[in-house]
Structure formats: structure tokens, C-alpha cells
Protein backbone atom coordinates (compact mmCIF):
# COMPACT_ATOMS: atom_id res chain seq x y z
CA UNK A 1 -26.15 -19.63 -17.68
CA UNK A 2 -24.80 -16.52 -15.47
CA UNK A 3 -20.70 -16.29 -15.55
CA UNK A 4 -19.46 -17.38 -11.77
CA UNK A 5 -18.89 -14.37 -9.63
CA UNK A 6 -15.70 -13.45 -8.79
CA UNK A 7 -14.66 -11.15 -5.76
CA UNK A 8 -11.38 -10.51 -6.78
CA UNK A 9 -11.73 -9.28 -10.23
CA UNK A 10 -14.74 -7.42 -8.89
CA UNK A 11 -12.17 -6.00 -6.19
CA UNK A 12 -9.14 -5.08 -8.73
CA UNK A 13 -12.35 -3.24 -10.97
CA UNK A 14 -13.17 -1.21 -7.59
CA UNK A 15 -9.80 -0.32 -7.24
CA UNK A 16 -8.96 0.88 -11.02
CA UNK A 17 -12.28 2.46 -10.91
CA UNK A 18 -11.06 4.62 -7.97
CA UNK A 19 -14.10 3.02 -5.82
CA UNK A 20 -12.08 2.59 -2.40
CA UNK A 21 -15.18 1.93 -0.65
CA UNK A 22 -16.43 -0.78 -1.92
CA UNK A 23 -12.48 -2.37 -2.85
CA UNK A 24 -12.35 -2.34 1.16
CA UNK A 25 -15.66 -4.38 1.46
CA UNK A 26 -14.76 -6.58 -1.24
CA UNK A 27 -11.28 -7.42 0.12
CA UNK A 28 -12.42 -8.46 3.31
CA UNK A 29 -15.04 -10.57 1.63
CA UNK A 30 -12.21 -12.14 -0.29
CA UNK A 31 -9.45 -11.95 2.69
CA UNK A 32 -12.28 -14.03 4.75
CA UNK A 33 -12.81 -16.24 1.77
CA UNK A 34 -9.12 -17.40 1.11
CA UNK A 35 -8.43 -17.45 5.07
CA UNK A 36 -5.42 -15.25 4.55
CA UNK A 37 -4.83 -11.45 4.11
CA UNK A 38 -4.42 -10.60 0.23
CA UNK A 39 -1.11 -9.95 -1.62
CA UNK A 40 1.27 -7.29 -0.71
CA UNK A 41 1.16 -6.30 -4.18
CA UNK A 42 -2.60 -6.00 -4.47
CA UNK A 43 -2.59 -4.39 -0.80
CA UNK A 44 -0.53 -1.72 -2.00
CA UNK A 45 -2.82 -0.34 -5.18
CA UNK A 46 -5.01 0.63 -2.17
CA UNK A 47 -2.42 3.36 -1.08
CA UNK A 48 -3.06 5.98 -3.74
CA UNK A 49 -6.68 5.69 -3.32
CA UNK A 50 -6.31 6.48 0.48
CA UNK A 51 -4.00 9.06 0.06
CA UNK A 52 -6.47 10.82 -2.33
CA UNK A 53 -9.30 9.80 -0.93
CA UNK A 54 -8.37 9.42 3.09
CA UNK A 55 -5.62 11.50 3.49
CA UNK A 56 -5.68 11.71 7.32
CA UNK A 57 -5.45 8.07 7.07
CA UNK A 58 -2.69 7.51 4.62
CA UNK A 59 -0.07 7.12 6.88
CA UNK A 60 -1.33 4.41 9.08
CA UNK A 61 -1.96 2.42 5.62
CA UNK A 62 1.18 3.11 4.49
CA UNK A 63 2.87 2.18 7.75
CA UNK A 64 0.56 -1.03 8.04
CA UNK A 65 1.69 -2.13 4.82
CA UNK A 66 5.63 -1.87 5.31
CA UNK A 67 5.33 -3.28 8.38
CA UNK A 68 3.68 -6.29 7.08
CA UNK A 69 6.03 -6.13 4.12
CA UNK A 70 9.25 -6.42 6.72
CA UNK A 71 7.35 -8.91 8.88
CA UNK A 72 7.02 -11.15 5.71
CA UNK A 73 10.22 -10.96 4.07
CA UNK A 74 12.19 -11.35 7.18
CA UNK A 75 15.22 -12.56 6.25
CA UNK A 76 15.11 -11.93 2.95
CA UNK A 77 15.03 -8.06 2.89
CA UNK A 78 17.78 -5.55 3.17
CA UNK A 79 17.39 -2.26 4.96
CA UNK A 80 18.32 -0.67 1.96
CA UNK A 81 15.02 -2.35 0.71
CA UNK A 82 13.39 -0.98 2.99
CA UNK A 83 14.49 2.84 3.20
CA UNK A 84 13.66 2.60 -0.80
CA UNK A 85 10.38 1.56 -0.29
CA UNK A 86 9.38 3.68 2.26
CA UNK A 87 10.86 6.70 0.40
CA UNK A 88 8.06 5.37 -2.37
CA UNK A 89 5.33 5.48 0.00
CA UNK A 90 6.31 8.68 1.16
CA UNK A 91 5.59 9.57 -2.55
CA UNK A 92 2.65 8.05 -3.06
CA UNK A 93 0.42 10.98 -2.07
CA UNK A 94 2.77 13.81 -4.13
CA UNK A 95 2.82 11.35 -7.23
CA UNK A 96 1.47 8.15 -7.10
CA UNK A 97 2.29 6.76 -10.48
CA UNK A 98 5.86 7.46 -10.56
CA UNK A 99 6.20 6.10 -6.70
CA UNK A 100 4.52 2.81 -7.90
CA UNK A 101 6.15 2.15 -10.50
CA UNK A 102 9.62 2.64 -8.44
CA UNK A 103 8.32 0.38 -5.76
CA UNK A 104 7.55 -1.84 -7.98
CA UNK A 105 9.94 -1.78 -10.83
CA UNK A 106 13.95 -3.55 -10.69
CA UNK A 107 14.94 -3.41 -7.07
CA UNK A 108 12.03 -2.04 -5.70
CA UNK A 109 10.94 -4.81 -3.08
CA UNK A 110 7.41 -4.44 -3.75
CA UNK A 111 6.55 -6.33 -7.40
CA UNK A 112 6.24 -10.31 -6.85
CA UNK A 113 6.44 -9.75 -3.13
């Protein structure tokens, strides 16, 4: 008996494979599946992949993502937040490791979010 397929681990391999391609197929697969857009937090391992891969695109990701990230933390969020993690997006494409890992890390908005 075949294991049961599962879109979103296939998606997260795309995406630490570097494969944006076919992470962007498989996320709308999975988007459509659950009836809801996917996590913030697995939304934003996309953004180093664009900005390598797309980079005339990056921004409009990038933008798209905060904006959503405001829109669903309304109330919740500070400004300061928000300058923070916009400063790490603004990183991303110069060094996306270190920009993640602030975004993500103590005070950085983006982890569990």
C-alpha cells in the first residue's frame, strides 16, 4: 500500500529544494484544498526564492505579504512591528538568511503569526 499524498509536505520540499515553480502550483492546490490562503509563516519562505529567482517581482510579494500580515493582526500589531519587519523584507534579497531569521526570531512579528 502507497503512503497518502500530501500537498503540503510536497510544497515545503519544493520550497527547500529552491523549486519556486512548482511550490506556487502546489500552494494553490493546497490554498484551494483547505479553503483558506496558507500561513503567513509558510507564505513568507516564498520571498527569498522570488527575490532570487523573480527579482522584478519581489517587491509586490513582499508588499502582498505585509499587507496581509497588518490586515491579519489588526489590533494586535505595533507599528514598531511593522517598520521591523519590513526593514527584514527589505533584506531579504541582500541576505536572506540573516533577514529570516530576524523576522522570525524574539520580536520579530513574523514566527507563529
Amino acid at each position: 500500500m502507497g503512503r497518502p499524498y500530501r500537498p503540503l509536505r510536497e510544497l515545503e520540499a519544493h520550497l527547500a529544494a529552491g523549486e519556486l515553480d512548482f511550490a506556487i502550483t502546489l500552494a494553490r492546490v493546497v490554498a484551494d484544498e483547505r479553503d483558506r490562503p496558507l500561513e503567513l509563516s509558510l507564505m513568507l519562505r516564498f520571498l527569498p526564492l522570488v527575490a532570487a529567482q523573480r527579482p522584478q517581482d519581489y517587491d509586490v510579494w513582499a508588499l502582498r505579504w505585509l499587507e496581509r500580515w497588518c490586515r491579519e493582526l489588526r489590533g494586535e500589531a505595533s507599528i514598531d512591528e511593522a517598520v521591523d519587519l519590513a526593514a527584514g523584507l527589505a533584506e531579504i534579497p541582500v541576505d536572506p538568511e540573516r533577514a529570516l531569521a530576524r523576522m522570525r526570531g524574539p520580536g520579530g512579528g513574523a514566527g507563529a503569526r
